[in-house]
PDB file of N, CA and C in Angstrom:
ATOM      1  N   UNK A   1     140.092  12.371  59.888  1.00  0.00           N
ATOM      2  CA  UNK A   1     139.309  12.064  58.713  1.00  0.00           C
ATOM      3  C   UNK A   1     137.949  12.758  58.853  1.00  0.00           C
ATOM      4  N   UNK A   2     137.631  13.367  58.023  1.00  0.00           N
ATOM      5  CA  UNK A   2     135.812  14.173  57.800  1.00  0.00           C
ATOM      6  C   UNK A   2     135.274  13.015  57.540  1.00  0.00           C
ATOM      7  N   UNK A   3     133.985  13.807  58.023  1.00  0.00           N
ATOM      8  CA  UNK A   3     132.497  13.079  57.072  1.00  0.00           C
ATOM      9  C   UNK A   3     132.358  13.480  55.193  1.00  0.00           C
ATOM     10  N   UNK A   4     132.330  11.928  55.185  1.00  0.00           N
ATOM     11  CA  UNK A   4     131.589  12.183  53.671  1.00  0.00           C
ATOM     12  C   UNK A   4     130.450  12.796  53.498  1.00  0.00           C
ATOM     13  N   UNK A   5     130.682  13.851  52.818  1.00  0.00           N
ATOM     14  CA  UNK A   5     129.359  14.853  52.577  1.00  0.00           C
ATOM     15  C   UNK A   5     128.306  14.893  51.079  1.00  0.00           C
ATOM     16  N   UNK A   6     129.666  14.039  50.145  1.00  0.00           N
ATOM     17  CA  UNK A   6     129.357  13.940  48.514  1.00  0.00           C
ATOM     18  C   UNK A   6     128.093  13.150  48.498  1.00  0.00           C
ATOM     19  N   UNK A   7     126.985  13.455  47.759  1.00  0.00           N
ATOM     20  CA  UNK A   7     125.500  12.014  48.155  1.00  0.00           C
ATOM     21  C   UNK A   7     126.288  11.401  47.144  1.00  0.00           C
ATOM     22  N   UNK A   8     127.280  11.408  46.489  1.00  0.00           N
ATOM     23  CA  UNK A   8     127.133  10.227  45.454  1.00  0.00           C
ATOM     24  C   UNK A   8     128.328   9.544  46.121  1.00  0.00           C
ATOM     25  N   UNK A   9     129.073   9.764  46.935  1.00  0.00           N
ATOM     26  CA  UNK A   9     129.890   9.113  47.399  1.00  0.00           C
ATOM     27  C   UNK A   9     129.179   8.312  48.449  1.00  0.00           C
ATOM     28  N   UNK A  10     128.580   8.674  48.869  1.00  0.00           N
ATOM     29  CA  UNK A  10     127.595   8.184  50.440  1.00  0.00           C
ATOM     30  C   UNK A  10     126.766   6.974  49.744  1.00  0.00           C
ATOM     31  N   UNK A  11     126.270   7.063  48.309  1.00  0.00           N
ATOM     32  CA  UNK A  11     125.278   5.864  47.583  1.00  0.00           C
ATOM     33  C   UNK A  11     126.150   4.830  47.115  1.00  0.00           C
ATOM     34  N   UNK A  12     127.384   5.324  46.773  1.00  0.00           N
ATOM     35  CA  UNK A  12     128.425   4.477  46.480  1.00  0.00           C
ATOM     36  C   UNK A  12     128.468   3.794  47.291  1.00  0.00           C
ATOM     37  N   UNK A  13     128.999   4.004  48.782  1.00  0.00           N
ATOM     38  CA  UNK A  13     129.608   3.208  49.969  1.00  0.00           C
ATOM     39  C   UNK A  13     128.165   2.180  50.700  1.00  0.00           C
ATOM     40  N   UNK A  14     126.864   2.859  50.279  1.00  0.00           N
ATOM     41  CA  UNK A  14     125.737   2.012  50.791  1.00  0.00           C
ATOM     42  C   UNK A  14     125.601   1.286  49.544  1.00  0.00           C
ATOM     43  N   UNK A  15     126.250   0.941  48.307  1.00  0.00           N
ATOM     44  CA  UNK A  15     125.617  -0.078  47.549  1.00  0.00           C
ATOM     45  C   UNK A  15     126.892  -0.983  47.852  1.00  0.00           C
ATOM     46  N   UNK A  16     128.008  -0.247  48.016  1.00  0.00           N
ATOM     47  CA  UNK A  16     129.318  -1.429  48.285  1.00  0.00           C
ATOM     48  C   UNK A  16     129.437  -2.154  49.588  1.00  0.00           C
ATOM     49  N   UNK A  17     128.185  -1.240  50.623  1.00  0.00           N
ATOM     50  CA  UNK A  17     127.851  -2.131  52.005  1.00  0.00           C
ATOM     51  C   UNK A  17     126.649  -3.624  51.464  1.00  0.00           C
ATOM     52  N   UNK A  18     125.969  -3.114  50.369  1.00  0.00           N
ATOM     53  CA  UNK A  18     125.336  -3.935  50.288  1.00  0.00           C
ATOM     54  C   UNK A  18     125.929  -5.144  49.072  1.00  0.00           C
ATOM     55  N   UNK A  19     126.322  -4.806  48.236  1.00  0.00           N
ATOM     56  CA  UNK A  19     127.081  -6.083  47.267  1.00  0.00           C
ATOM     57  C   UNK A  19     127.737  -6.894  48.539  1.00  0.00           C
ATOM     58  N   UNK A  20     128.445  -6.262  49.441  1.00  0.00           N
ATOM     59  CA  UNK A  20     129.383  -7.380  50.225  1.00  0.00           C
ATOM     60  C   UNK A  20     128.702  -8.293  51.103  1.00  0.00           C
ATOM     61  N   UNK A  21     127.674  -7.934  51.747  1.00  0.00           N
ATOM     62  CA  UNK A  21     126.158  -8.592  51.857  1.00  0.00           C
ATOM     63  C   UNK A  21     126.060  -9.377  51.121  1.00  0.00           C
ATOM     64  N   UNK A  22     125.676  -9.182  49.827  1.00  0.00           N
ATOM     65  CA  UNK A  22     124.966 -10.517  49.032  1.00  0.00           C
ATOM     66  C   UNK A  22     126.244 -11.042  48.789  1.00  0.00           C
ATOM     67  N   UNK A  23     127.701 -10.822  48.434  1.00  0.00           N
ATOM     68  CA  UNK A  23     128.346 -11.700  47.947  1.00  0.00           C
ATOM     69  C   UNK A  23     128.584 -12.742  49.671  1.00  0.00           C
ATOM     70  N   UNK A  24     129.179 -12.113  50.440  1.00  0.00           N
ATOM     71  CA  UNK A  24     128.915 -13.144  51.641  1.00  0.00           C
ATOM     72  C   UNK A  24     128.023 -14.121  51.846  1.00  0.00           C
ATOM     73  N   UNK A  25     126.850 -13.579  51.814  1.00  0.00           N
ATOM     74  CA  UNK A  25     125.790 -14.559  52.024  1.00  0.00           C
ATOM     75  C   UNK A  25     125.463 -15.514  50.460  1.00  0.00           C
ATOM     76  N   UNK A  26     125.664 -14.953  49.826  1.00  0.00           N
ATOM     77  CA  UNK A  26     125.594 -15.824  48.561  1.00  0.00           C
ATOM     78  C   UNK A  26     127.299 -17.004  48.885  1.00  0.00           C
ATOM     79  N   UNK A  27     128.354 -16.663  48.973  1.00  0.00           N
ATOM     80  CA  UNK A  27     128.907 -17.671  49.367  1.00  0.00           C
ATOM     81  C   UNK A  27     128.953 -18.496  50.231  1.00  0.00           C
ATOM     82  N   UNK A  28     128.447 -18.394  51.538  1.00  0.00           N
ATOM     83  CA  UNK A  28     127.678 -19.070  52.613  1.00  0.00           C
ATOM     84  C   UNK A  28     127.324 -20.102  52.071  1.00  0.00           C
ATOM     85  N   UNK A  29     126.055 -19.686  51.227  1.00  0.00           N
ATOM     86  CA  UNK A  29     124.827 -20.601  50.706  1.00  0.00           C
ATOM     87  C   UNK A  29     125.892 -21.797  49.327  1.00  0.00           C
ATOM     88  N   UNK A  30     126.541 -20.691  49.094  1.00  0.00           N
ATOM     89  CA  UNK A  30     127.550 -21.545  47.983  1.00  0.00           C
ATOM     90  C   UNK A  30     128.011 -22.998  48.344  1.00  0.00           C
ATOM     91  N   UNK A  31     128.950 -22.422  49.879  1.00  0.00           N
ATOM     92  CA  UNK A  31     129.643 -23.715  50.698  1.00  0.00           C
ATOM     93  C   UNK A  31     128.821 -24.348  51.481  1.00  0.00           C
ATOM     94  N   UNK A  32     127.674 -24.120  51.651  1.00  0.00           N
ATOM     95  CA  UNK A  32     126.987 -24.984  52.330  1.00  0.00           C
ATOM     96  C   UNK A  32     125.615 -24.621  52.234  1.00  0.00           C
ATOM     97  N   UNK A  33     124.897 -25.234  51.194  1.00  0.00           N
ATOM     98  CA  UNK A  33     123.480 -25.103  50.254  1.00  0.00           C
ATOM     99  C   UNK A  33     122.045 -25.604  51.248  1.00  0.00           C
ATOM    100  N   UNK A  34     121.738 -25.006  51.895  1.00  0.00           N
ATOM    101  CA  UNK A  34     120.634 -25.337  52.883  1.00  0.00           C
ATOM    102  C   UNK A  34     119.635 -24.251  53.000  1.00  0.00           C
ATOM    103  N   UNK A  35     118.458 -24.897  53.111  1.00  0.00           N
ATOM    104  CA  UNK A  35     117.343 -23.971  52.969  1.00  0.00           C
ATOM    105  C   UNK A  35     117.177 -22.794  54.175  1.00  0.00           C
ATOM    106  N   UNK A  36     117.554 -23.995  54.996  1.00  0.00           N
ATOM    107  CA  UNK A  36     117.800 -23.703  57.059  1.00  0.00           C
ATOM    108  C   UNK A  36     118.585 -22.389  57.050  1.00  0.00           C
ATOM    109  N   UNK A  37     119.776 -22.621  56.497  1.00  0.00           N
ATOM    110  CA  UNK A  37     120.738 -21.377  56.465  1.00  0.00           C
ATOM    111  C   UNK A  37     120.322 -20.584  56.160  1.00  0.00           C
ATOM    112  N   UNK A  38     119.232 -20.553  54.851  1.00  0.00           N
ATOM    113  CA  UNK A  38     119.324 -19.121  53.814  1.00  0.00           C
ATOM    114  C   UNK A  38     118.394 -18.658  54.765  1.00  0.00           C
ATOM    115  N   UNK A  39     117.499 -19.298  55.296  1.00  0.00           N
ATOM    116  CA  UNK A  39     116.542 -18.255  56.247  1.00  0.00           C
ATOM    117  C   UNK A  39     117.293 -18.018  57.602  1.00  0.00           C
ATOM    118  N   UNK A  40     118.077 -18.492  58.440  1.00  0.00           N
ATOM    119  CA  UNK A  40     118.656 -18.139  59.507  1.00  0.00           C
ATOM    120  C   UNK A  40     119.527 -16.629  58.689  1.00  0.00           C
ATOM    121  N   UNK A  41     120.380 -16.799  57.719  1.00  0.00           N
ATOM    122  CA  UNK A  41     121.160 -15.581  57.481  1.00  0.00           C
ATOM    123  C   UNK A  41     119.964 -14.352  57.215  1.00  0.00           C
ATOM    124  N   UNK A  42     119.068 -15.033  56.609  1.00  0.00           N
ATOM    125  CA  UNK A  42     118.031 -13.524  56.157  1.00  0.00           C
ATOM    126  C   UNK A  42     117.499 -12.967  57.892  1.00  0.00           C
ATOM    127  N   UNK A  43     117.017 -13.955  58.442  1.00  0.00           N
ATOM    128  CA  UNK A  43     116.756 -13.465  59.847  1.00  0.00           C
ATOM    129  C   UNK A  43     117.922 -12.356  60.569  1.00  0.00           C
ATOM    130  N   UNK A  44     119.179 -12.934  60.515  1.00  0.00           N
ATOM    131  CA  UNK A  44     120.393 -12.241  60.908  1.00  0.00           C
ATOM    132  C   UNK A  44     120.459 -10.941  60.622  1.00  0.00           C
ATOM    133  N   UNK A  45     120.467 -10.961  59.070  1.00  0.00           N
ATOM    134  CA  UNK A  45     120.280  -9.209  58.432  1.00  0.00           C
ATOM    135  C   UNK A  45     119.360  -8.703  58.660  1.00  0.00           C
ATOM    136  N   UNK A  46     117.887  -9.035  58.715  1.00  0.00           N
ATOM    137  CA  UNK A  46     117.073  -8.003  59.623  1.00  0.00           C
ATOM    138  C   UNK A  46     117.504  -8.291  60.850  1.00  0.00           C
ATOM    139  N   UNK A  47     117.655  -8.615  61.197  1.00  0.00           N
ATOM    140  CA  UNK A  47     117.766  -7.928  62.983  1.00  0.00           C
ATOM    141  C   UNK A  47     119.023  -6.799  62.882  1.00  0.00           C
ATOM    142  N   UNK A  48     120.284  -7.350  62.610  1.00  0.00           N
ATOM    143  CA  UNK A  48     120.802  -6.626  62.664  1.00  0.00           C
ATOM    144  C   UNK A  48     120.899  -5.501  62.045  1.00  0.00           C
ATOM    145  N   UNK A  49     120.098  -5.082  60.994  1.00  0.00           N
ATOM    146  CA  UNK A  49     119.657  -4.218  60.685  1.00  0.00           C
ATOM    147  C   UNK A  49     118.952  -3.435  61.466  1.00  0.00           C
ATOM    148  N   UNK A  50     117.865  -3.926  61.787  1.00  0.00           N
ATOM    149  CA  UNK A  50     117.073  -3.050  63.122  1.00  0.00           C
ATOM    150  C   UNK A  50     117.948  -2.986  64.781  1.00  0.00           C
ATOM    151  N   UNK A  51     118.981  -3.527  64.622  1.00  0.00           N
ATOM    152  CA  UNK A  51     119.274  -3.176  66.304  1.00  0.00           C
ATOM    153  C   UNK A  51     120.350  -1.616  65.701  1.00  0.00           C
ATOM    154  N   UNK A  52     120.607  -1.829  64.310  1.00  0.00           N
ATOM    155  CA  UNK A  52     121.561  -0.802  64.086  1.00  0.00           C
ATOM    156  C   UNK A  52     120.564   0.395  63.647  1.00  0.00           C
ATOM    157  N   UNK A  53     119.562   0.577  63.285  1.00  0.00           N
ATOM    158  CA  UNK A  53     118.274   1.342  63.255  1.00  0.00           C
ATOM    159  C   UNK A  53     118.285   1.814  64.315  1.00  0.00           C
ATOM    160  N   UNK A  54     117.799   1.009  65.821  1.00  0.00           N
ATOM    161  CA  UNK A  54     117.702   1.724  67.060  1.00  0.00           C
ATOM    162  C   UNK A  54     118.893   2.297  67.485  1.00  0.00           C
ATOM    163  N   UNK A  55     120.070   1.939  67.262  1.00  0.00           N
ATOM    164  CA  UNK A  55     121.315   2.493  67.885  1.00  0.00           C
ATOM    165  C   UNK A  55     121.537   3.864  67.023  1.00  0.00           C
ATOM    166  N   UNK A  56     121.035   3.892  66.135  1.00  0.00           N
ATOM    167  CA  UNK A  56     121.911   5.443  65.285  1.00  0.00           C
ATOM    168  C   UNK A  56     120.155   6.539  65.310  1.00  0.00           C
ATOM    169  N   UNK A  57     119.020   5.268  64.932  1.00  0.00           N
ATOM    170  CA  UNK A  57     118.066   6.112  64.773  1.00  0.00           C
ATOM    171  C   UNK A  57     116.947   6.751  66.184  1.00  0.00           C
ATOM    172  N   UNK A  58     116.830   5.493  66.978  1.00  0.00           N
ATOM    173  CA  UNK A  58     115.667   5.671  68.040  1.00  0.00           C
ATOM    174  C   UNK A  58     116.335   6.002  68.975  1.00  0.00           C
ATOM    175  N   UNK A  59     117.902   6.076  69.326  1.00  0.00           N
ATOM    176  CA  UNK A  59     117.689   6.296  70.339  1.00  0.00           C
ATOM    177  C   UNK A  59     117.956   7.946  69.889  1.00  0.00           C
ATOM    178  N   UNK A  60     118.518   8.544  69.207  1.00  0.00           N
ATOM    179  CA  UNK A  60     118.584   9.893  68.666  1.00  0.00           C
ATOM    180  C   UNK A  60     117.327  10.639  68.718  1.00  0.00           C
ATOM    181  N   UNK A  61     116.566  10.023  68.249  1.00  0.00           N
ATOM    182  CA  UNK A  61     115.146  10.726  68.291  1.00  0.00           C
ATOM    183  C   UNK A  61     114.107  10.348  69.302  1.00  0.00           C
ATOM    184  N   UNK A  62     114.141   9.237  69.765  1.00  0.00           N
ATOM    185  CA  UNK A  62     113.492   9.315  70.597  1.00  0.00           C
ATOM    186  C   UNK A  62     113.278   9.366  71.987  1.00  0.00           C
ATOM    187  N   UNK A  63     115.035   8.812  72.489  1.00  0.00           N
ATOM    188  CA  UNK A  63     115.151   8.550  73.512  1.00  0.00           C
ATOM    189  C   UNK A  63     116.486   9.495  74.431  1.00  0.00           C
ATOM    190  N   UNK A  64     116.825  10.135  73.792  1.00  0.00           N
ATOM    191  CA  UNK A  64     118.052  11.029  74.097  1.00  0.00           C
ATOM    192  C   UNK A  64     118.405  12.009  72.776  1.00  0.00           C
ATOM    193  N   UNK A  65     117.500  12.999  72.434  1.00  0.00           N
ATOM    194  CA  UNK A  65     118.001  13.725  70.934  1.00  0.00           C
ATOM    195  C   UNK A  65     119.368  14.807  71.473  1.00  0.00           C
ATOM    196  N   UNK A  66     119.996  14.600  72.778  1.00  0.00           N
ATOM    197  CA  UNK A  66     121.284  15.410  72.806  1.00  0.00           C
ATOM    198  C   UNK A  66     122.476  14.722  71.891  1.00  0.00           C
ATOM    199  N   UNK A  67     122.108  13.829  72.622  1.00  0.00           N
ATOM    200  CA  UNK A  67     123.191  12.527  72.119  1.00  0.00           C
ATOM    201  C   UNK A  67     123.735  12.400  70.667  1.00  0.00           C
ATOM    202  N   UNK A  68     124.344  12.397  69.924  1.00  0.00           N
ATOM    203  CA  UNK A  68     125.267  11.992  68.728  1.00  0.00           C
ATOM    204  C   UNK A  68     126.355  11.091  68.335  1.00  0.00           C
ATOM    205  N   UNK A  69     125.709   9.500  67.744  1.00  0.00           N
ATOM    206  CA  UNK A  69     126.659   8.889  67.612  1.00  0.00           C
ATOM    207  C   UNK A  69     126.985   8.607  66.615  1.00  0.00           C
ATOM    208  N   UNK A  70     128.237   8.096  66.583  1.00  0.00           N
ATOM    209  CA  UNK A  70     129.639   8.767  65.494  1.00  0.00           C
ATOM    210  C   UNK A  70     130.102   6.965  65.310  1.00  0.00           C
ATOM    211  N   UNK A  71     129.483   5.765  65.780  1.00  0.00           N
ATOM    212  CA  UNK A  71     129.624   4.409  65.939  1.00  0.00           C
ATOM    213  C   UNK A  71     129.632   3.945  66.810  1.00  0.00           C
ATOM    214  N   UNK A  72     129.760   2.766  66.442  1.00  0.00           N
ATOM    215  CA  UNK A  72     129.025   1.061  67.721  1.00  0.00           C
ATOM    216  C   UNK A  72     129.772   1.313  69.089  1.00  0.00           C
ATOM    217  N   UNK A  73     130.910   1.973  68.615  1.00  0.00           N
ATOM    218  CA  UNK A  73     131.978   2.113  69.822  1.00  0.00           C
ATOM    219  C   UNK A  73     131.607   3.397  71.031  1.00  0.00           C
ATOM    220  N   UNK A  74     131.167   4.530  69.966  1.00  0.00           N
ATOM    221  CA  UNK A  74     130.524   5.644  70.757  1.00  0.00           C
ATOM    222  C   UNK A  74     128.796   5.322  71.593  1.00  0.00           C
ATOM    223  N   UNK A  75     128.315   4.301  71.191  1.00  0.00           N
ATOM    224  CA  UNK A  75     127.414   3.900  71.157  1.00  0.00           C
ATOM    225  C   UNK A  75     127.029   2.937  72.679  1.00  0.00           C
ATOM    226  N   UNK A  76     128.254   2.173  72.647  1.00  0.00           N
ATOM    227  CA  UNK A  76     128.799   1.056  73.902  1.00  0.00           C
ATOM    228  C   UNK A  76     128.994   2.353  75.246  1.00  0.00           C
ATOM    229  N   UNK A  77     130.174   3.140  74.642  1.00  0.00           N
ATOM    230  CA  UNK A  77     130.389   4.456  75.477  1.00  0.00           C
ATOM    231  C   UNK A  77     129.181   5.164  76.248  1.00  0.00           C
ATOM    232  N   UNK A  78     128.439   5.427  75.530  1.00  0.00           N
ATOM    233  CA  UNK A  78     127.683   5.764  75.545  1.00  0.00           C
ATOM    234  C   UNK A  78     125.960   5.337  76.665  1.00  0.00           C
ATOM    235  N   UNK A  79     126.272   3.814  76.524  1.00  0.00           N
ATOM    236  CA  UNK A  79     125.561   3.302  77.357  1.00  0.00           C
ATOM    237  C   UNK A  79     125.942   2.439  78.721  1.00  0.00           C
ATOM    238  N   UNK A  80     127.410   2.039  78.672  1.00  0.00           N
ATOM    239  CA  UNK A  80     127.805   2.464  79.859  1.00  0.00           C
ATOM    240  C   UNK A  80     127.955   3.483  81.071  1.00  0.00           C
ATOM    241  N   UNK A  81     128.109   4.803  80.447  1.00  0.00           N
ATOM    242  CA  UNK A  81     127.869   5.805  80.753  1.00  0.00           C
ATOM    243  C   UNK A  81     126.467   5.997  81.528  1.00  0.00           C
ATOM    244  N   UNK A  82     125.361   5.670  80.564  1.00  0.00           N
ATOM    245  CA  UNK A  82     124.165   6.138  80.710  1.00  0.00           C
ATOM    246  C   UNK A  82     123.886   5.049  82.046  1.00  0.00           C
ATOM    247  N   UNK A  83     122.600   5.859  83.104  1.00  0.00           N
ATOM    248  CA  UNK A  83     122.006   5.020  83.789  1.00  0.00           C
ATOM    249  C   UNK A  83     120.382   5.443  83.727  1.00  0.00           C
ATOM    250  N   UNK A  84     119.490   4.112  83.308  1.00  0.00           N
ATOM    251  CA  UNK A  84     118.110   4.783  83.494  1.00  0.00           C
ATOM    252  C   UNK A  84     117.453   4.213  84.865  1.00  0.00           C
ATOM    253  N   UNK A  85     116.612   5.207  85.110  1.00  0.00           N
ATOM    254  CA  UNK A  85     115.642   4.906  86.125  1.00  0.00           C
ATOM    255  C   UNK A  85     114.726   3.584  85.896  1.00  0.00           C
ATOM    256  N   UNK A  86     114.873   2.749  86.884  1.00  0.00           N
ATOM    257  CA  UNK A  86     113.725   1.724  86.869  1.00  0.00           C
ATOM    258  C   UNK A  86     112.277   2.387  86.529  1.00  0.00           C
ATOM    259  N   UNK A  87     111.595   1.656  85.963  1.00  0.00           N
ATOM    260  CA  UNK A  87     109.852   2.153  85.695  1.00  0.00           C
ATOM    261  C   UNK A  87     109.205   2.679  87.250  1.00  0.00           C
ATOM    262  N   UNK A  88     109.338   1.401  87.795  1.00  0.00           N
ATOM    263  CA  UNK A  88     108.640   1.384  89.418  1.00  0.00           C
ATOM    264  C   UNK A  88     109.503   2.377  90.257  1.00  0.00           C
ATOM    265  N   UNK A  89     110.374   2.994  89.642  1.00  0.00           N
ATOM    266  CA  UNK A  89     111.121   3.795  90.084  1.00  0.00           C
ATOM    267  C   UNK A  89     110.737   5.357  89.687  1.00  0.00           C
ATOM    268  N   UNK A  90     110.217   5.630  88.564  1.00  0.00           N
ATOM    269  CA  UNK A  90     109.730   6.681  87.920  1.00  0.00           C
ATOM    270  C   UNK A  90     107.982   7.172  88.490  1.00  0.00           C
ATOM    271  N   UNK A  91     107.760   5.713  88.227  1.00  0.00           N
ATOM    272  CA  UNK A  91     106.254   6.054  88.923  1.00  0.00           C
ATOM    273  C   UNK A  91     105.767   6.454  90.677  1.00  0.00           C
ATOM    274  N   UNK A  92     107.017   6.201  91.524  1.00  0.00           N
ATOM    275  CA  UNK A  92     106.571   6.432  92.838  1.00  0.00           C
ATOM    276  C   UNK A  92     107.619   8.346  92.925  1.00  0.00           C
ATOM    277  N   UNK A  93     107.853   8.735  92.188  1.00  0.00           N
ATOM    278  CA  UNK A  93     108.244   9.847  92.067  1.00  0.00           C
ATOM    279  C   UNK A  93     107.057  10.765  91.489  1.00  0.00           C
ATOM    280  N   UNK A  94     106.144  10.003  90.649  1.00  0.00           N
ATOM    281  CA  UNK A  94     105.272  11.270  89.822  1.00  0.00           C
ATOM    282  C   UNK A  94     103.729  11.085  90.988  1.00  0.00           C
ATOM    283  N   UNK A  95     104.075  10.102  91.759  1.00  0.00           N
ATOM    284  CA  UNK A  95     103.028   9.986  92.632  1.00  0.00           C
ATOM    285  C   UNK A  95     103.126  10.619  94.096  1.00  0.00           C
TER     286      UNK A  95
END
């Protein structure tokens, strides 16, 4: 299977990532109407939003720009693989 390259196909699939979002979480809140919830689920989607930010975006740019990942799975791969140097480990080397 290719990459989708069409932008209108690509805006398509990010508004149909996001309707399924609100319809989920809107049924959540449906079956079980709590204030508690609606902010625990909003908490949920940002984060997981930002841990999926650092996995496709920071570590690409900032922390390994060889690297190219292709998903969560290449991603896991990826950091198993990887080993970093301790800090206190870096610093008695530049000293």
């Amino acid at each position: 299977m290719s990459d989708i390259k069409n932008p209108r196909l690509l805006y398509l699939k990010g508004m149909l990532f996001f309707i399924m979002g609100v319809l989920a979480g809107g049924i959540v809140l449906l079956l079980y109407p709590d204030w508690r919830l609606a902010i625990l689920l909003g908490v949920m989607a940002w984060a997981f939003a930002r841990a999926y930010y650092f996995v496709f975006y920071v570590i690409q740019h900032y922390v390994d720009p060889q690297f190219k990942f292709a998903g969560l799975v290449d991603f896991a791969k990826y950091m198993m693989r990887r080993r970093y140097p301790r800090d206190d480990q870096d610093q008695t080397k530049a000293s």
